[in-house]
N, C-alpha and C. Protein backbone atom coordinates (compact mmCIF):
# COMPACT_ATOMS: atom_id res chain seq x y z
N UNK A 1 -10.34 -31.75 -120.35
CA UNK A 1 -9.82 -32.24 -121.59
C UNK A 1 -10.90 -33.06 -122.32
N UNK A 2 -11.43 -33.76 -121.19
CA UNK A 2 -12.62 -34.74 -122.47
C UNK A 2 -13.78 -33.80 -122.80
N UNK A 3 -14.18 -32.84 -122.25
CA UNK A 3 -14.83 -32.01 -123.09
C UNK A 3 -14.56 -31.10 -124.36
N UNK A 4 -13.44 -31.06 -124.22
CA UNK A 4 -12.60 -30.44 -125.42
C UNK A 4 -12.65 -31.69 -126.73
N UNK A 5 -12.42 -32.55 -126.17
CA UNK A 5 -11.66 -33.70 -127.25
C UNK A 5 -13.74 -33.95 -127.60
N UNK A 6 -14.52 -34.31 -126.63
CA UNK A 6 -15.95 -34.26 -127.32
C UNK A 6 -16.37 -33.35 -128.21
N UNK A 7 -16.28 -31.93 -127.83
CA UNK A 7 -16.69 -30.42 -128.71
C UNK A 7 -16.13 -31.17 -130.30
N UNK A 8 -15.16 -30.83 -129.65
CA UNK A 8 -14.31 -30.84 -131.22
C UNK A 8 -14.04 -31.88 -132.22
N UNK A 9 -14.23 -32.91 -131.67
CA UNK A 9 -14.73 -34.46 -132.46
C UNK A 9 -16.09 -35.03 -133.05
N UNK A 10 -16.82 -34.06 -132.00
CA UNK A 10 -18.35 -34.59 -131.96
C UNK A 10 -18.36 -36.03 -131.78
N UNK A 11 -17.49 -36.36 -130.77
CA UNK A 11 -18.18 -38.44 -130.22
C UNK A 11 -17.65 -37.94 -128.93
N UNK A 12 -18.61 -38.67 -128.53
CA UNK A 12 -18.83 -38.73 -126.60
C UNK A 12 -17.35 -39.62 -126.39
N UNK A 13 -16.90 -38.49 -125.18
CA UNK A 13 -15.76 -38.66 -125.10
C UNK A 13 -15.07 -38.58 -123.70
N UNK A 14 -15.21 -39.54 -122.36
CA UNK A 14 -15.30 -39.35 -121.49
C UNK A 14 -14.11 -39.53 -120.68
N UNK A 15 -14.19 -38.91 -119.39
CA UNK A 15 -12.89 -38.86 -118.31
C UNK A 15 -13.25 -39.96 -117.21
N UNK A 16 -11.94 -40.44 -117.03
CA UNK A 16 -12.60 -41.91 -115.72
C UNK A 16 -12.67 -41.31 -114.49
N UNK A 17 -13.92 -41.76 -113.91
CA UNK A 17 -14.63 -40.89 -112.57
C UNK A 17 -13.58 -40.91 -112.04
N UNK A 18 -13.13 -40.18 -111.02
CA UNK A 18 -12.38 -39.78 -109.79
C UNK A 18 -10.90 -38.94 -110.27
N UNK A 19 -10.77 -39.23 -111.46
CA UNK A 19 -9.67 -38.54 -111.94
C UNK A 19 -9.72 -36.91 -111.94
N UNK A 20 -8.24 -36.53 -111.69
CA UNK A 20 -8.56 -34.75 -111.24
C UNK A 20 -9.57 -34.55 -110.68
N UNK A 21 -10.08 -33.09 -110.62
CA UNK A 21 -11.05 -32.76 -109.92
C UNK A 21 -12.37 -33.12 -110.50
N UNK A 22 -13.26 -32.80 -109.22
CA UNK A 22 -14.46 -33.34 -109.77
C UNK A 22 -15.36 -32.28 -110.48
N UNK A 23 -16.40 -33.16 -111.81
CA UNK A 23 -17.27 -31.97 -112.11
C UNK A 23 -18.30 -32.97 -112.91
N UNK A 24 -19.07 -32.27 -114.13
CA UNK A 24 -20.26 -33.31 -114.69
C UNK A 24 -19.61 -34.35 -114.87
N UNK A 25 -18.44 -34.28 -115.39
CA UNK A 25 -18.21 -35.61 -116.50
C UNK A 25 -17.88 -36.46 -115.47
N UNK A 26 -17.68 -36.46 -114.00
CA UNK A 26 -17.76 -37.88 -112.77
C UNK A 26 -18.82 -38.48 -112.81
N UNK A 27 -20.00 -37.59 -113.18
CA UNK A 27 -21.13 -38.39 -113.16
C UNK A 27 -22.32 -38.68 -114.37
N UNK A 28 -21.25 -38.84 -115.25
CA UNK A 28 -21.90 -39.61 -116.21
C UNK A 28 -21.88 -40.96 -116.22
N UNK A 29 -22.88 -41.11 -117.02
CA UNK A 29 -22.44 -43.10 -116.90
C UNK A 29 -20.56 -43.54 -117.49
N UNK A 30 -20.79 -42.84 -118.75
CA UNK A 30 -19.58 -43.48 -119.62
C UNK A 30 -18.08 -43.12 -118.99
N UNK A 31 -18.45 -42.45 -117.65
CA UNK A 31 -17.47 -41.91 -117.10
C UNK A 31 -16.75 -43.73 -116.08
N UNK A 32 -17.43 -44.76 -116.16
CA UNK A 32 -17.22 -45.64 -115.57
C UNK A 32 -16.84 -46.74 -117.10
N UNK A 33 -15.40 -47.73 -117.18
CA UNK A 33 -15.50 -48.15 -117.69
C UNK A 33 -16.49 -49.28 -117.73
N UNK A 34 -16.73 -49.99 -119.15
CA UNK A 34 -18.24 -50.73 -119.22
C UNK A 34 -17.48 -51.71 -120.18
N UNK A 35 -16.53 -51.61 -120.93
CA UNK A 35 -15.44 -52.59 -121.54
C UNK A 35 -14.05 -53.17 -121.01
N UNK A 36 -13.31 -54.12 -121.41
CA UNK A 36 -12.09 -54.58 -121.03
C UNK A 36 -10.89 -53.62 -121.60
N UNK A 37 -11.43 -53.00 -122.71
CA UNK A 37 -10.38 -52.17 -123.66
C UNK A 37 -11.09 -50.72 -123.88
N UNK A 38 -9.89 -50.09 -123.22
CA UNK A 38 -10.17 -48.27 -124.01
C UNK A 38 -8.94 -47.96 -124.17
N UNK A 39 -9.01 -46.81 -124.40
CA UNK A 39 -7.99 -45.53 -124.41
C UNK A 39 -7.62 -44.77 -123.33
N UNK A 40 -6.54 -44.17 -122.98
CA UNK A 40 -6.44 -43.41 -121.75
C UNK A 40 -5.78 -42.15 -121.87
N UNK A 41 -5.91 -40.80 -122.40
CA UNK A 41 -4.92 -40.01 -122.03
C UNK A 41 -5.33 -38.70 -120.90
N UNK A 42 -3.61 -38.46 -120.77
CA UNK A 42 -3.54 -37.86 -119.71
C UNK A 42 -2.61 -36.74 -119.95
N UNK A 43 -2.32 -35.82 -119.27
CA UNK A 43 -1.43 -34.58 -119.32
C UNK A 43 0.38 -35.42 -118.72
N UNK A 44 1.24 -34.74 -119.13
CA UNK A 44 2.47 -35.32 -118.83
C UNK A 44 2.48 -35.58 -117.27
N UNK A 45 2.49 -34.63 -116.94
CA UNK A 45 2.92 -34.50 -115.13
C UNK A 45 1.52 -34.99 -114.26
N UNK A 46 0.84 -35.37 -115.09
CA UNK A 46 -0.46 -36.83 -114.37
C UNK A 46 0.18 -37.83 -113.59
N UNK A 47 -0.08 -38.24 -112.81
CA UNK A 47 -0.04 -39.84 -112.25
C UNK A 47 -0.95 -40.47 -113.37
N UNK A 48 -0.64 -41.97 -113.35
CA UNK A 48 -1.74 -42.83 -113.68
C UNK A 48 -2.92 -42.86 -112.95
N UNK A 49 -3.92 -43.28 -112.80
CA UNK A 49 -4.99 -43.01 -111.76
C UNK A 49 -4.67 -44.13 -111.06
N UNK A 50 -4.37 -44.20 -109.60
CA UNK A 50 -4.17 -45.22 -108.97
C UNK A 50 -5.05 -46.83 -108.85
N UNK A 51 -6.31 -46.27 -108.30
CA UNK A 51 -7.66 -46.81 -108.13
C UNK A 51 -7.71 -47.95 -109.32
N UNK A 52 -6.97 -47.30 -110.42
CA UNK A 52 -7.29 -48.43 -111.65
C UNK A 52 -6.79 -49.37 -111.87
N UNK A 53 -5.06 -49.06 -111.49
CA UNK A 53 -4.12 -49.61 -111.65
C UNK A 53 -3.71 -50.98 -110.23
N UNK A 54 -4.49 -50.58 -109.34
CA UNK A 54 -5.13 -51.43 -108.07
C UNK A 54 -6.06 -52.20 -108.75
N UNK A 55 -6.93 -52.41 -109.60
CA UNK A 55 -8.15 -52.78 -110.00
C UNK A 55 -7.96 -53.75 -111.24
N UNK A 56 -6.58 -54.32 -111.19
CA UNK A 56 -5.80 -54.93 -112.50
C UNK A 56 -5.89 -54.45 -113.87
N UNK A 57 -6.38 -52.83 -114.43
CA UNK A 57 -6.00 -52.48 -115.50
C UNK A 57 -4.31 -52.28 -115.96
N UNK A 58 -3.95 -52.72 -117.09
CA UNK A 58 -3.03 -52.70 -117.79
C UNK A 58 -3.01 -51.40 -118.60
N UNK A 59 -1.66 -50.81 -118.13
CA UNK A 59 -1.84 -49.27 -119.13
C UNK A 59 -0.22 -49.63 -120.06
N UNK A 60 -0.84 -49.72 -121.23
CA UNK A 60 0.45 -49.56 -122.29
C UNK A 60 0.51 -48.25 -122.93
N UNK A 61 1.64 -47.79 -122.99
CA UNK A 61 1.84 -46.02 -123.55
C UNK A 61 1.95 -46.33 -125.01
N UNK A 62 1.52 -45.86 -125.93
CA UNK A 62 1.80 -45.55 -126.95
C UNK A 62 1.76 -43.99 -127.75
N UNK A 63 2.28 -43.88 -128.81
CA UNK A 63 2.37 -42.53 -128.96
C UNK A 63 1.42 -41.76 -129.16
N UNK A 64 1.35 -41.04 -128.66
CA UNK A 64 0.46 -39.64 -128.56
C UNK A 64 0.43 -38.81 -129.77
N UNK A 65 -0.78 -37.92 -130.58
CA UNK A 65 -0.66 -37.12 -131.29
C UNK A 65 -0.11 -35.66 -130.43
N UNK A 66 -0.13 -35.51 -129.36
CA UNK A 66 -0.18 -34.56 -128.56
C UNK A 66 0.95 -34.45 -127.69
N UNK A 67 1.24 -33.05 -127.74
CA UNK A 67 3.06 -32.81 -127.18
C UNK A 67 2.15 -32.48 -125.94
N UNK A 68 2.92 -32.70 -124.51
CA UNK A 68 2.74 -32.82 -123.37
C UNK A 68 1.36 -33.92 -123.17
N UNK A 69 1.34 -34.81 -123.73
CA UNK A 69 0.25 -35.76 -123.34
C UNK A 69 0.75 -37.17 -123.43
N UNK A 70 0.20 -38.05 -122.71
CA UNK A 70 0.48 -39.52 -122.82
C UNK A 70 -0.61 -40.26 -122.97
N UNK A 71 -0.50 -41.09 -124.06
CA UNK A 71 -1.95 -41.72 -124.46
C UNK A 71 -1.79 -43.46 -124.38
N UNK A 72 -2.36 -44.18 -123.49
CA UNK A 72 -1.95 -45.27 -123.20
C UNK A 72 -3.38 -46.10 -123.89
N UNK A 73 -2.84 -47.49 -123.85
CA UNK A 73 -3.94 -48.47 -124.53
C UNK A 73 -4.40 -49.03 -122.72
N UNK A 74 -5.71 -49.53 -122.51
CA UNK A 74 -5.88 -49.70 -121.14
C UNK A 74 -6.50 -51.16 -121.44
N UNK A 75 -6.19 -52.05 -121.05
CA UNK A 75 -6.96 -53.46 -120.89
C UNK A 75 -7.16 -54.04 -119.17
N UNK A 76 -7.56 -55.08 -119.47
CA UNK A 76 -8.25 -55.17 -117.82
C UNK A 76 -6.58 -56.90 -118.20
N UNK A 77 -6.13 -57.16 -117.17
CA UNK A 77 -5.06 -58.28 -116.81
C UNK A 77 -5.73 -59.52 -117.02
């Protein structure tokens, strides 16, 4: 998905390492958050990513442009 949402936006647009399976975008840098605040989306039938949610990020849902997607605001607690 974040390669899709990059192509087609043209802004670097990354997936948080360990999420789904693995491939380039685990090992990019921006693949690690580097701020207190991003964005998060995910496919409906996703978990949250655990690891994060252990790690005191705050995920607030807000609405999505996207039918079967959930797009949350992410801050650190």
């Amino acid at each position: 998905m974040a390669s899709s949402i990059w192509f087609f936006s043209k802004t670097p647009t990354f997936k948080l390492r360990g999420q789904s399976r693995y491939d380039l975008f685990d090992e990019l840098p921006g693949s690690i958050p580097t701020t207190n605040h991003f964005y998060y989306l995910k496919e409906s039938y996703q978990d949250l990513p655990a690891g994060y949610l252990e790690k005191n990020y705050h995920f607030k849902e807000i609405t999505s442009p996207f039918d079967k997607h959930n797009l949350y605001e992410v801050s650190v607690k």
